[in-house]
C-alpha atoms as a PDB file:
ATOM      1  CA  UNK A   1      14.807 -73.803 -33.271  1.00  0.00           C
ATOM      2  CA  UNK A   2      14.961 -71.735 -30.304  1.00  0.00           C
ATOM      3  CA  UNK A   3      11.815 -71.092 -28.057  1.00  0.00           C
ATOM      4  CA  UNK A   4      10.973 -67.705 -26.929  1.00  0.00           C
ATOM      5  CA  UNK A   5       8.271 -66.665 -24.187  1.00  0.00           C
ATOM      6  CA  UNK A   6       5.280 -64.089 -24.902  1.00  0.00           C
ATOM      7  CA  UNK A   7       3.270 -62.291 -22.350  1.00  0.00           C
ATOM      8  CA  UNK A   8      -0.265 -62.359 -23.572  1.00  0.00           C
ATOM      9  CA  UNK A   9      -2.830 -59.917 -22.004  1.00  0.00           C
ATOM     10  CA  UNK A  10      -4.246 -61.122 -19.892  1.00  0.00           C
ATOM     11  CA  UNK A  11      -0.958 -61.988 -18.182  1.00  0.00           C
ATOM     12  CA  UNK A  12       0.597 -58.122 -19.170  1.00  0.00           C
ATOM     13  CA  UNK A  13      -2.639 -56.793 -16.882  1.00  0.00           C
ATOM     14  CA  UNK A  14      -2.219 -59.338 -14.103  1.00  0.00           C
ATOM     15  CA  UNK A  15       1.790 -57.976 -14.250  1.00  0.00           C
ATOM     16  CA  UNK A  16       0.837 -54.519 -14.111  1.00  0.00           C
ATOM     17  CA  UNK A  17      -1.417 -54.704 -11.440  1.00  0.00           C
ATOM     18  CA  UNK A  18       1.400 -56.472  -9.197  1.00  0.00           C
ATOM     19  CA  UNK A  19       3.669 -53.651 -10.173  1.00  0.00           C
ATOM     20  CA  UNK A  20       1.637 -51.162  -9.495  1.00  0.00           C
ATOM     21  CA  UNK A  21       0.848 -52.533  -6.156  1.00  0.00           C
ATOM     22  CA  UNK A  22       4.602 -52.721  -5.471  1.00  0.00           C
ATOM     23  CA  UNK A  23       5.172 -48.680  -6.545  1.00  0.00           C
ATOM     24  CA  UNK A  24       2.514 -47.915  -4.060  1.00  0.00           C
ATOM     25  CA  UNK A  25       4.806 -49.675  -1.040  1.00  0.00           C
ATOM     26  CA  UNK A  26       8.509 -50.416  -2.462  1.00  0.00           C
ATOM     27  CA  UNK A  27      10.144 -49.333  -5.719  1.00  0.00           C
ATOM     28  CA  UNK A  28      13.070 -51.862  -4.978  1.00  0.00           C
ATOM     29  CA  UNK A  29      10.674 -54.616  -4.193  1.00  0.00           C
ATOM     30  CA  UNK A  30       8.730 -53.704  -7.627  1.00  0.00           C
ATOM     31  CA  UNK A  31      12.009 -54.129  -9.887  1.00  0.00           C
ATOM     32  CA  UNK A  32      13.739 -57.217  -7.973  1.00  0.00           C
ATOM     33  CA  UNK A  33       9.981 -58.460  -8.953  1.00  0.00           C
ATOM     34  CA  UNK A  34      10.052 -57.838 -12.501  1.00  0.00           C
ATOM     35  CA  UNK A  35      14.136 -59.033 -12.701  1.00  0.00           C
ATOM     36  CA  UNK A  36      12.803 -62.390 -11.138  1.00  0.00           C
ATOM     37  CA  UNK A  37       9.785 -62.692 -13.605  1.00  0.00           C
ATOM     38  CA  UNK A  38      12.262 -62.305 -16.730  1.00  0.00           C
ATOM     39  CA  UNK A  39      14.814 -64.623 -14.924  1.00  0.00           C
ATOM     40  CA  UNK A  40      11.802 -67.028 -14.428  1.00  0.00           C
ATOM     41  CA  UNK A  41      10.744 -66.825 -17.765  1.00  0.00           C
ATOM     42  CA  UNK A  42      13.768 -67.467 -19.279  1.00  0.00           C
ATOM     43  CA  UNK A  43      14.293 -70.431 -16.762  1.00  0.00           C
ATOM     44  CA  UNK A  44      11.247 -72.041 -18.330  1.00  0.00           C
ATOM     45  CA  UNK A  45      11.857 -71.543 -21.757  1.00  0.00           C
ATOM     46  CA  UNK A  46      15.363 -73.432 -21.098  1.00  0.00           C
ATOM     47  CA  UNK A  47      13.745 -76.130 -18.882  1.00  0.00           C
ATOM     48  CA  UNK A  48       9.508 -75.827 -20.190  1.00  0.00           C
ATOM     49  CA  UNK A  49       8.654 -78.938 -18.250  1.00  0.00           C
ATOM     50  CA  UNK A  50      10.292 -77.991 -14.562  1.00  0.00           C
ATOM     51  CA  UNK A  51       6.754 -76.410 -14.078  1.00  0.00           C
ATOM     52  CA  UNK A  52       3.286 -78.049 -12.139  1.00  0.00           C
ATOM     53  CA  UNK A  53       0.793 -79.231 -14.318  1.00  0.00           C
ATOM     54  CA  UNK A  54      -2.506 -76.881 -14.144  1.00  0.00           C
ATOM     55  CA  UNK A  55      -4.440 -78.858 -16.477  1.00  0.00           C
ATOM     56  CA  UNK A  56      -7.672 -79.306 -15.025  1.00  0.00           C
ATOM     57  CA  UNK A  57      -8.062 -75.359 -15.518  1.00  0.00           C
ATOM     58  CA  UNK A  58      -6.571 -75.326 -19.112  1.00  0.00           C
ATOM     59  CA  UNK A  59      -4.831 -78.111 -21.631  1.00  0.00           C
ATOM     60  CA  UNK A  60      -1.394 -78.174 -21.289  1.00  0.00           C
ATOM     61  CA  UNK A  61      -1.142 -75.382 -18.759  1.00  0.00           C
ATOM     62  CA  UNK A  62       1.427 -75.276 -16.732  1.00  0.00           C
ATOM     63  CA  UNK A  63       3.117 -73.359 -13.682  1.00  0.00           C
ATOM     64  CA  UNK A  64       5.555 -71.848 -11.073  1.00  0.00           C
ATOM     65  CA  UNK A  65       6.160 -70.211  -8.416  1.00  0.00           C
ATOM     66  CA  UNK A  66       7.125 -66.919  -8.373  1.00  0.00           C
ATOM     67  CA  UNK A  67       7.038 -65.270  -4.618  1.00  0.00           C
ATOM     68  CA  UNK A  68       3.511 -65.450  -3.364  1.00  0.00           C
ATOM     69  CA  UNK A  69       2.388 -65.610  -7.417  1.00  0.00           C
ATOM     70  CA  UNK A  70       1.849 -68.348 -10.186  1.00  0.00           C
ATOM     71  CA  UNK A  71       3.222 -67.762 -13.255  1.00  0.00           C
ATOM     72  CA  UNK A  72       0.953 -69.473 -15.396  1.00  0.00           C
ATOM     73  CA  UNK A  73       1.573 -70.640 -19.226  1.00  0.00           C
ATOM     74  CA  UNK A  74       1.512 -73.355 -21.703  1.00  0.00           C
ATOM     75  CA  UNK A  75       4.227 -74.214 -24.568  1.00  0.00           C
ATOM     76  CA  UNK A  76       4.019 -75.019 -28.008  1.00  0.00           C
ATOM     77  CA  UNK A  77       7.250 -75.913 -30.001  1.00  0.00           C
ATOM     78  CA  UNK A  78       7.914 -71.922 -30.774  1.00  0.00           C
ATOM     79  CA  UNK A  79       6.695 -70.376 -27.413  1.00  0.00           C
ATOM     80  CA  UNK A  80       6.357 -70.734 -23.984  1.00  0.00           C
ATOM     81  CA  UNK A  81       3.224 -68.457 -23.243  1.00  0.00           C
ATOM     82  CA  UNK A  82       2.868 -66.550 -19.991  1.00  0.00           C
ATOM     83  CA  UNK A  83      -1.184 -66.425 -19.985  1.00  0.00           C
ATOM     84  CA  UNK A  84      -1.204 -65.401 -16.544  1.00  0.00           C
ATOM     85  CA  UNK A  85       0.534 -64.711 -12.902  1.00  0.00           C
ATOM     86  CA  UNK A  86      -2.030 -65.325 -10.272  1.00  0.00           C
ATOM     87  CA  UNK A  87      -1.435 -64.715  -6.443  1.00  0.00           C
ATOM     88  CA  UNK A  88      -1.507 -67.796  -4.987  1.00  0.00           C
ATOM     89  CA  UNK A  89      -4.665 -66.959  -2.782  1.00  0.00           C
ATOM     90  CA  UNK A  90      -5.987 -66.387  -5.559  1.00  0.00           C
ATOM     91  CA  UNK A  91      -9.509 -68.792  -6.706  1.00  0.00           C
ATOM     92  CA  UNK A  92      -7.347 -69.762  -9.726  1.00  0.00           C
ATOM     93  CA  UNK A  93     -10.684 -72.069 -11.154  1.00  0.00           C
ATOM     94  CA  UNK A  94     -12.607 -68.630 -10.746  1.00  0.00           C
ATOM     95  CA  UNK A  95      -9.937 -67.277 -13.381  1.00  0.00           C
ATOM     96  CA  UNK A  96     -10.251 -69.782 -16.202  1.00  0.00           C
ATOM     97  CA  UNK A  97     -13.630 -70.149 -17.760  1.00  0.00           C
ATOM     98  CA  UNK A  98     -14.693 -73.105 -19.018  1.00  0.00           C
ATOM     99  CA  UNK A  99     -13.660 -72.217 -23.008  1.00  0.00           C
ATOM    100  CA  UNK A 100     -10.119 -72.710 -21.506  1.00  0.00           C
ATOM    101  CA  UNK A 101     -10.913 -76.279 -20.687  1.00  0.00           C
ATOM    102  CA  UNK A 102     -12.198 -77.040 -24.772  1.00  0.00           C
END
């Protein structure tokens, strides 16, 4: 069976706040970003392990770099998840509540 990735919400928000932050300063910059993100997602469904583990915010989350973001998401044996991308300033424990951690 071949895996596929998702973007949940949460993760289709935090992607269209970055892209609307890059039409405000480069329209270039904005769509090398999103060619990278589908390049990176399709790296990690091929390879769904080559990520950092984020567990102590969420079980079985995972992650990778992406620029100055984290592209955040946990697989199961169907999916690889994107459930969010995170600048890397960013209080990443601030954006995981504790019913993430159950």
């Amino acid at each position: 069976m071949t895996r596929r990735y998702q973007i949940a919400p949460a993760a289709s928000r935090d992607l269209n706040r970055i892209l609307d932050y890059f039409l405000e300063r480069s329209i270039d910059a904005g769509e090398k970003f999103v060619d990278e993100f589908e390049r990176k997602c399709r790296n990690i469904v091929s390879f769904p392990n080559i990520g950092k583990s984020y567990g102590y915010l969420a079980p079985n989350l995972r992650g990778v770099l992406l620029n100055d973001y984290i592209v955040l998401y946990i697989v199961t044996d169907e999916l690889v998840e994107v459930v969010r991308i995170l600048h890397g300033r960013q209080d990443l424990e601030a954006q995981f509540p504790e019913s993430w951690q159950e």
